[in-house]
Protein backbone atom coordinates (compact mmCIF):
# COMPACT_ATOMS: atom_id res chain seq x y z
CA UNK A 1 -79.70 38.15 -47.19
CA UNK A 2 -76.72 36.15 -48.66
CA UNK A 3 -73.41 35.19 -47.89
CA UNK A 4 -69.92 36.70 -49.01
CA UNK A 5 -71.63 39.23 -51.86
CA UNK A 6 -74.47 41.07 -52.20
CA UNK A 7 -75.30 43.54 -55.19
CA UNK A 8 -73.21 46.64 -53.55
CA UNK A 9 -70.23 44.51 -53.75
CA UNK A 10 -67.82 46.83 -55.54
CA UNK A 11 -65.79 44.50 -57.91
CA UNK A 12 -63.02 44.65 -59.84
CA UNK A 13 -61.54 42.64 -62.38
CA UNK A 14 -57.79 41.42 -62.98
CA UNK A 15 -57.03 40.51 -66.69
CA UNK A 16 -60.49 42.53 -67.81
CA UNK A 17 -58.80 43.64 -71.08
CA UNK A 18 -58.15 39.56 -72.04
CA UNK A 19 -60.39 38.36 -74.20
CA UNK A 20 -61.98 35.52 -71.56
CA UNK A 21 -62.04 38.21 -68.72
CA UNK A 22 -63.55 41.12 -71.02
CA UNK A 23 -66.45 38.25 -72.30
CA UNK A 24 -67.30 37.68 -68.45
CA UNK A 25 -67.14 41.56 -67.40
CA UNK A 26 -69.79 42.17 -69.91
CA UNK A 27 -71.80 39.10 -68.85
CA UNK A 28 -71.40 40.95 -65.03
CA UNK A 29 -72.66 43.86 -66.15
CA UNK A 30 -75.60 42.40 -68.05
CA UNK A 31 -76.55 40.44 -64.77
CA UNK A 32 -76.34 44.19 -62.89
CA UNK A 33 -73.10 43.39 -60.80
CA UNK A 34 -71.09 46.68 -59.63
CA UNK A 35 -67.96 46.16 -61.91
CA UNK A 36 -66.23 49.49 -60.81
CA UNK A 37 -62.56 48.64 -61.91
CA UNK A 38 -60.44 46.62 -64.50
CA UNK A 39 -56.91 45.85 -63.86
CA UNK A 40 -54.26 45.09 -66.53
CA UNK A 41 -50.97 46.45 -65.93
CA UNK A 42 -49.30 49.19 -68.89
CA UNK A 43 -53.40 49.94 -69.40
CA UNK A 44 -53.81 52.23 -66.81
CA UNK A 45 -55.84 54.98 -67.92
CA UNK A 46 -58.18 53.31 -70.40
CA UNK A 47 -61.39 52.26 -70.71
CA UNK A 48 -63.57 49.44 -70.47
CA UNK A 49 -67.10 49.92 -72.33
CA UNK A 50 -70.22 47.93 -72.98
CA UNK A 51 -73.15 49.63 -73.80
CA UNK A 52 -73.76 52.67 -71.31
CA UNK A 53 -70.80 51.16 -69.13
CA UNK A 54 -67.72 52.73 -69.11
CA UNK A 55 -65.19 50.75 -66.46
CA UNK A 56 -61.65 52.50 -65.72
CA UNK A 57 -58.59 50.43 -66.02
CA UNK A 58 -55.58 50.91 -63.63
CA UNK A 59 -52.36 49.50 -63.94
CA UNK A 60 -51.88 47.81 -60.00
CA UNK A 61 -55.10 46.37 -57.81
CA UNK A 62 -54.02 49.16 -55.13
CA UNK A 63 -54.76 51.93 -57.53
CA UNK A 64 -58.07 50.41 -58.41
CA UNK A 65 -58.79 50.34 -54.97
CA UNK A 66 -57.48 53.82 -53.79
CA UNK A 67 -59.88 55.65 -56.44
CA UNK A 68 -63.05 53.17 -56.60
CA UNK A 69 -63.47 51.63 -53.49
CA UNK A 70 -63.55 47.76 -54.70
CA UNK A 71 -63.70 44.99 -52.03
CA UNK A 72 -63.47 42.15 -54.43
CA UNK A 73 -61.53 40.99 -57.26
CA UNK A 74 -62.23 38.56 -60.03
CA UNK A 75 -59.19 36.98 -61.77
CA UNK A 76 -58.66 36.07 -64.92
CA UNK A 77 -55.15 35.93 -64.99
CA UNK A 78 -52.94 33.16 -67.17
CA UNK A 79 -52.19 30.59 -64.86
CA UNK A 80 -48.03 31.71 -64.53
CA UNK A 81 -49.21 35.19 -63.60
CA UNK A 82 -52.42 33.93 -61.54
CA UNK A 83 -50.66 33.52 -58.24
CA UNK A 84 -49.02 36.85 -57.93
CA UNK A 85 -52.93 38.28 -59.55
CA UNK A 86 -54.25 36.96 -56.35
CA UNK A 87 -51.13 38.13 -53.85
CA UNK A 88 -51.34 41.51 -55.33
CA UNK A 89 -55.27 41.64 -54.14
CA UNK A 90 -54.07 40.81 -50.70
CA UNK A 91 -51.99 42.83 -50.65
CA UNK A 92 -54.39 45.56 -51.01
CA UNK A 93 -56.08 44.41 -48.44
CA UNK A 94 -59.53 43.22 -50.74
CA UNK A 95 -62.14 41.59 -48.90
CA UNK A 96 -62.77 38.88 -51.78
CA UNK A 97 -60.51 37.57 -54.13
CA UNK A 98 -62.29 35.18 -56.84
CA UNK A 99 -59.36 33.00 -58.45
CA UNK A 100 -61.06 31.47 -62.45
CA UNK A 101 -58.13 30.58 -63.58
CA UNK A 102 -57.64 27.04 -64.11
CA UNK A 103 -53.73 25.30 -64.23
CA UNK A 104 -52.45 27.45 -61.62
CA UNK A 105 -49.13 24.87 -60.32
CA UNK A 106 -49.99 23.68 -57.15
CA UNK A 107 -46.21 25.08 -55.88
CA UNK A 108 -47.70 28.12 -56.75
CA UNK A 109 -50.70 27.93 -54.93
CA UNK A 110 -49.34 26.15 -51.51
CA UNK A 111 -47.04 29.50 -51.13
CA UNK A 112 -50.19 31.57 -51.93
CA UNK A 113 -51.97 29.95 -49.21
CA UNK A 114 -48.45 30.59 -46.88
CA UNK A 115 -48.73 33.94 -47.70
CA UNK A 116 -52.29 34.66 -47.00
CA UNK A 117 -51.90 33.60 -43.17
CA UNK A 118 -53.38 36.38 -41.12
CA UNK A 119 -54.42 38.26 -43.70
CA UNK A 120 -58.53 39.50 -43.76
CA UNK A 121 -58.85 38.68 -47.73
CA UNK A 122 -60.99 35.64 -48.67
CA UNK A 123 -59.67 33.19 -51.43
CA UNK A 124 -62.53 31.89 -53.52
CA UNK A 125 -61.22 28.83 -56.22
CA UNK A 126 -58.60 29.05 -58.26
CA UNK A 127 -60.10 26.96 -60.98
CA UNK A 128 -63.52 27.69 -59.99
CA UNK A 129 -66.65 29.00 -61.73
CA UNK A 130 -67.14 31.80 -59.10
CA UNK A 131 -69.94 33.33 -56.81
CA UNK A 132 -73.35 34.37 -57.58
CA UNK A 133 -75.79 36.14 -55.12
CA UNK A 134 -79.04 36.55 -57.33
CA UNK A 135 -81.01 39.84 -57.46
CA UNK A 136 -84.61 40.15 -57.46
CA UNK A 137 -84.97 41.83 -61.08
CA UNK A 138 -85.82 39.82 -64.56
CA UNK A 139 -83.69 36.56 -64.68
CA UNK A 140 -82.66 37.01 -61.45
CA UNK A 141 -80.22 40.41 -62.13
CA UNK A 142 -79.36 42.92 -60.01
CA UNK A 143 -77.61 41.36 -57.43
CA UNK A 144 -73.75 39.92 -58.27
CA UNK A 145 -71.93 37.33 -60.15
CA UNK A 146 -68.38 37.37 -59.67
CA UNK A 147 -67.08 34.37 -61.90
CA UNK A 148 -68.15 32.34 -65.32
CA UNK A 149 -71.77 31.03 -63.78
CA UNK A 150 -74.55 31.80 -65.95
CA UNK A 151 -76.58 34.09 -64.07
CA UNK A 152 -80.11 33.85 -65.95
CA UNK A 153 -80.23 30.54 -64.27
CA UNK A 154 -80.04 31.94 -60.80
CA UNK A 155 -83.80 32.67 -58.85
CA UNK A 156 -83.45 35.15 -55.68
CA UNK A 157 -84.14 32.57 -52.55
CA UNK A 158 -83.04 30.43 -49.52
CA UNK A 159 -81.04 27.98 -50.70
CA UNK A 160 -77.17 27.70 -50.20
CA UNK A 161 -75.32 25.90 -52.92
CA UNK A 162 -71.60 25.07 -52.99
CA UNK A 163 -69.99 22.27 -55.02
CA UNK A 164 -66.14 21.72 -56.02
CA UNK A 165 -67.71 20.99 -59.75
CA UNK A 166 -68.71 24.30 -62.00
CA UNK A 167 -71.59 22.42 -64.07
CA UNK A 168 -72.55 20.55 -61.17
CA UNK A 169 -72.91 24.06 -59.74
CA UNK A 170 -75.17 24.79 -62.81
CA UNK A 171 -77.28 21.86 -62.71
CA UNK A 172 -78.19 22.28 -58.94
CA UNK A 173 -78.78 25.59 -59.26
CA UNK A 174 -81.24 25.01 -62.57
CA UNK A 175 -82.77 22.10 -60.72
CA UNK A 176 -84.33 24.67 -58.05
CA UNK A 177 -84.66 27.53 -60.22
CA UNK A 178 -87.15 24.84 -62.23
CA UNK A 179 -88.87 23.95 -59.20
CA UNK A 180 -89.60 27.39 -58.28
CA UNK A 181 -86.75 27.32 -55.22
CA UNK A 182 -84.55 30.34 -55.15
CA UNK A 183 -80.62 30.41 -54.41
CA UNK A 184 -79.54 32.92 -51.21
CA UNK A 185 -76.24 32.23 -52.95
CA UNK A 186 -74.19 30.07 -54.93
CA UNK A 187 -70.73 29.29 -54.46
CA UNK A 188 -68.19 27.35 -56.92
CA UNK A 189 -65.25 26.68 -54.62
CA UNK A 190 -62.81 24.64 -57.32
CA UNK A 191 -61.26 21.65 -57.89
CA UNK A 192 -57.71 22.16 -57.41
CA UNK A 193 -56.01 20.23 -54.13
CA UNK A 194 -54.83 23.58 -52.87
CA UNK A 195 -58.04 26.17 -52.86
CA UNK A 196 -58.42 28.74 -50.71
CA UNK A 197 -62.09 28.26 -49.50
CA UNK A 198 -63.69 24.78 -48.25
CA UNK A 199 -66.71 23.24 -48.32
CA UNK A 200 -66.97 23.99 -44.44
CA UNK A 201 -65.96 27.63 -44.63
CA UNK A 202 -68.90 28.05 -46.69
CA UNK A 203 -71.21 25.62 -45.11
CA UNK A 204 -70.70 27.39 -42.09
CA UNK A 205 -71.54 31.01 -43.57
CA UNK A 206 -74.71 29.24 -44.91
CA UNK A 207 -75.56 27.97 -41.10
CA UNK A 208 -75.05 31.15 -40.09
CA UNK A 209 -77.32 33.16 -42.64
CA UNK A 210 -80.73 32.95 -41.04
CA UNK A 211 -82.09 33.71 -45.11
CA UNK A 212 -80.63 30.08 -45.96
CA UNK A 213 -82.88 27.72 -45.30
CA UNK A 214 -81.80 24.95 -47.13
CA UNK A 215 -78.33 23.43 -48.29
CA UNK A 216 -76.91 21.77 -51.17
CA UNK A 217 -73.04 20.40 -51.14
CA UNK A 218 -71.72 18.59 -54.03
CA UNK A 219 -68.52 17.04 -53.67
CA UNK A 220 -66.30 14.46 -55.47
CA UNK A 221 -63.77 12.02 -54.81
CA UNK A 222 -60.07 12.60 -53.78
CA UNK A 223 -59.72 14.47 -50.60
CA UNK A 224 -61.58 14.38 -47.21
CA UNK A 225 -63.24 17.98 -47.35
CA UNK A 226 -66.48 16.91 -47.53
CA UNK A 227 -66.23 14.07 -45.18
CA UNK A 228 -65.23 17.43 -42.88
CA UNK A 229 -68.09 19.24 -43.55
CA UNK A 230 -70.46 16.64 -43.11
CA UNK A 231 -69.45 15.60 -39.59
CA UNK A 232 -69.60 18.99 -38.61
CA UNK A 233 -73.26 19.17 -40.09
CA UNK A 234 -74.27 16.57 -37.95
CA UNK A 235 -72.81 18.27 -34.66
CA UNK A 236 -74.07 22.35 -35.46
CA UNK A 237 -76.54 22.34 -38.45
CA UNK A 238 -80.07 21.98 -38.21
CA UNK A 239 -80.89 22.84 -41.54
CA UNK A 240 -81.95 20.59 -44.38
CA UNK A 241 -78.88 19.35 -46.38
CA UNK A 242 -78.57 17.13 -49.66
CA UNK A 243 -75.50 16.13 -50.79
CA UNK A 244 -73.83 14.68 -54.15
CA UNK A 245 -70.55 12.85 -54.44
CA UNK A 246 -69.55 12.93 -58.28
CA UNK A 247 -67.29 9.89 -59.19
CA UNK A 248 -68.70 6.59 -58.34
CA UNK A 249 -67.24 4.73 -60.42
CA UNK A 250 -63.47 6.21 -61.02
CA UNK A 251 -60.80 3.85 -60.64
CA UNK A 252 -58.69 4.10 -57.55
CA UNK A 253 -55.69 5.84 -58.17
CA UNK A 254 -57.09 7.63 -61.34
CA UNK A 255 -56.71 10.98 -61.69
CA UNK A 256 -60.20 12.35 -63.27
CA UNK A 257 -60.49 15.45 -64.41
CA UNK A 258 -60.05 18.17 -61.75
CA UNK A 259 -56.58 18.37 -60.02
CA UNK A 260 -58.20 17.39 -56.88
CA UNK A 261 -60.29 14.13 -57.73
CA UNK A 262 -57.60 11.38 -57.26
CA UNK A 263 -58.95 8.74 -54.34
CA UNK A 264 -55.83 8.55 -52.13
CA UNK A 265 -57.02 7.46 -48.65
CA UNK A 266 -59.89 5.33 -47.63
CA UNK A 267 -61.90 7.95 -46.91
CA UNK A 268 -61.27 9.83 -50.74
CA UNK A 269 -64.00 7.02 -52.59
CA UNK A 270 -67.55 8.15 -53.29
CA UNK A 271 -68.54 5.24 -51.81
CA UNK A 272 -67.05 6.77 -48.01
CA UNK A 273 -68.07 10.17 -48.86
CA UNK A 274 -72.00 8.93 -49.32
CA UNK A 275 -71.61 6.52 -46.51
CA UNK A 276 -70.23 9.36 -44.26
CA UNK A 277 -73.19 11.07 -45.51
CA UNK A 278 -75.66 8.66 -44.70
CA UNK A 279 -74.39 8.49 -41.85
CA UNK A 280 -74.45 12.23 -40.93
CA UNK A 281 -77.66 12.51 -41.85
CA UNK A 282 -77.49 14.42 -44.99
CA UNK A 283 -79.97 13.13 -47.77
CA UNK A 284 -77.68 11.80 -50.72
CA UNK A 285 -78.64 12.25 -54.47
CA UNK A 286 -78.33 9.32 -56.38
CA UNK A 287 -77.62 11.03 -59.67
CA UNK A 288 -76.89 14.34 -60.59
CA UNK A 289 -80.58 14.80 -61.70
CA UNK A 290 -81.93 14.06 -57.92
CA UNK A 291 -80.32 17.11 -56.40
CA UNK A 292 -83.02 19.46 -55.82
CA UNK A 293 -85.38 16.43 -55.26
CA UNK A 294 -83.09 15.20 -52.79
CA UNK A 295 -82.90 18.48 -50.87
CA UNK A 296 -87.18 18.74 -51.01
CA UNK A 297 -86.73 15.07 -49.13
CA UNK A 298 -84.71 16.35 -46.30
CA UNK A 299 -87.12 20.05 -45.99
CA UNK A 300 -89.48 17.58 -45.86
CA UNK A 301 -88.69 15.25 -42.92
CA UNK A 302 -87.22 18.13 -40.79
CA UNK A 303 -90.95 20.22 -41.76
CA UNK A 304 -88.84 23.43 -43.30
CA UNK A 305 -90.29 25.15 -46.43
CA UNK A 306 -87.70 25.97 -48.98
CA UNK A 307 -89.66 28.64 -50.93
């Protein structure tokens, strides 16, 4: 099992006939996801090939919908067209709706999120590397990568990754894979202040997935998501957990990298994010490089195997 995607996801992608889109659309269909659609408006009626695929473009999402079926929708939209990219999949009423752009003005986003009240389709990012549910075939194909993740690194398992850092992402996900420990899925939910999935949402989904067995959440400074999802880990999840808080030694006030990583409050530091950690019971990584060892210590002490 998985969470969110599986590899009969029907996906489509916004912006496929851009030149960062179209790279990542073949990449998809290398791994074995079901690309069934491209979307770039005034190319409605072409086509999108690689190899024996041949993708139709449409000129709106609800046209690629009404004549393929697609549930899900990557974007790779330029960030002044992004928001109305992602509007324009709820609007047809997608399931999924996986935001890579990056700069997307947070104005932008905060009436995205207004508008998406009520309405069934999840947001995944924006800046974000994406979603990958790994298959069972060679390198881990055949199942679906919506996003920019490399998907040779992925290994079909029972651990849940999600991380507000796309190499971070990576580096968990290789750490396993290298340990013989397979992913049920990995999720890259951004680092942008306004996002449309948290690390709870997804935390939560992972809980719930009796195939997950083990969890990984990497988070950062600025913010109190994490500090969220670990008190709620304490109350509901029985599962192993291992956490990472990227940051340590920022300066207060800084703004570092991602949109989102500024401390602000007293709980934003790394510092309160490991203690709160600690203190939830979650088995904190030191370094990057102590992730997956870090999640074997906590399988270990509540006697779950991971693979």
């Amino acid at each position: 099992m998985s969470i969110i995607v599986n590899e009969k996801t029907k996906v489509l992608v916004q912006g496929i006939t851009g030149e960062f889109g179209g790279r990542h659309t073949k990449l998809s269909l290398d791994y074995g996801s079901a690309i069934v659609a491209g979307v770039t408006p005034g190319k409605g009626g072409q086509f999108f090939e690689h190899g024996s695929h041949k993708v139709p473009i449409f000129n709106t999402v609800a046209d690629a919908v009404a004549a393929t079926g697609a549930t899900a929708s990557a974007v790779f939209v330029p960030p002044p067209f992004a928001a109305d990219a992602i509007l324009e999949g709820v609007d047809a009423n997608l399931d999924l709706c996986v935001a890579i752009t990056e700069g997307i003005p947070i104005r932008d986003m905060i009436q995205v999120k207004r508008a998406m009240q009520g309405k069934k389709t999840r947001l995944i990012g924006p800046n974000c590397p994406g979603i990958v549910t790994p298959g069972a075939g060679k390198d881990s194909n055949g199942g679906c990568r919506i996003g920019i993740a490399p998907g040779y690194i992925h290994k079909k398992g029972h651990v849940g990754v999600v991380s507000r850092s796309g190499t971070l992402t990576y580096e968990a996900v290789f750490q396993l894979t290298s340990k013989g420990i397979g992913q049920s899925t990995s999720v890259g939910i951004g680092g942008d202040p306004v996002n449309g999935t948290s690390h709870l949402d997804v935390i939560k989904l992972f809980n719930e997935d009796p195939d997950t067995w083990g969890i990984i959440m990497i988070g950062e400074i600025g913010g109190s998501a994490e500090v969220e999802a670990a008190r709620w880990i304490k109350a509901h999840c029985k599962k192993p957990v291992a956490g990472f808080i990227a940051g340590a030694t920022a300066p207060k006030g800084r703004r570092m990298g991602h949109a989102g990583a500024v401390v602000g409050g007293a709980e934003d530091t790394a510092a309160a994010k490991i203690a709160v950690f600690q203190e939830c019971g979650i088995e904190v990584a030191v370094t990057p490089s102590d992730m997956a060892d870090a999640l074997e210590r906590s399988a270990k002490r509540l006697g779950v195997k991971l693979a």
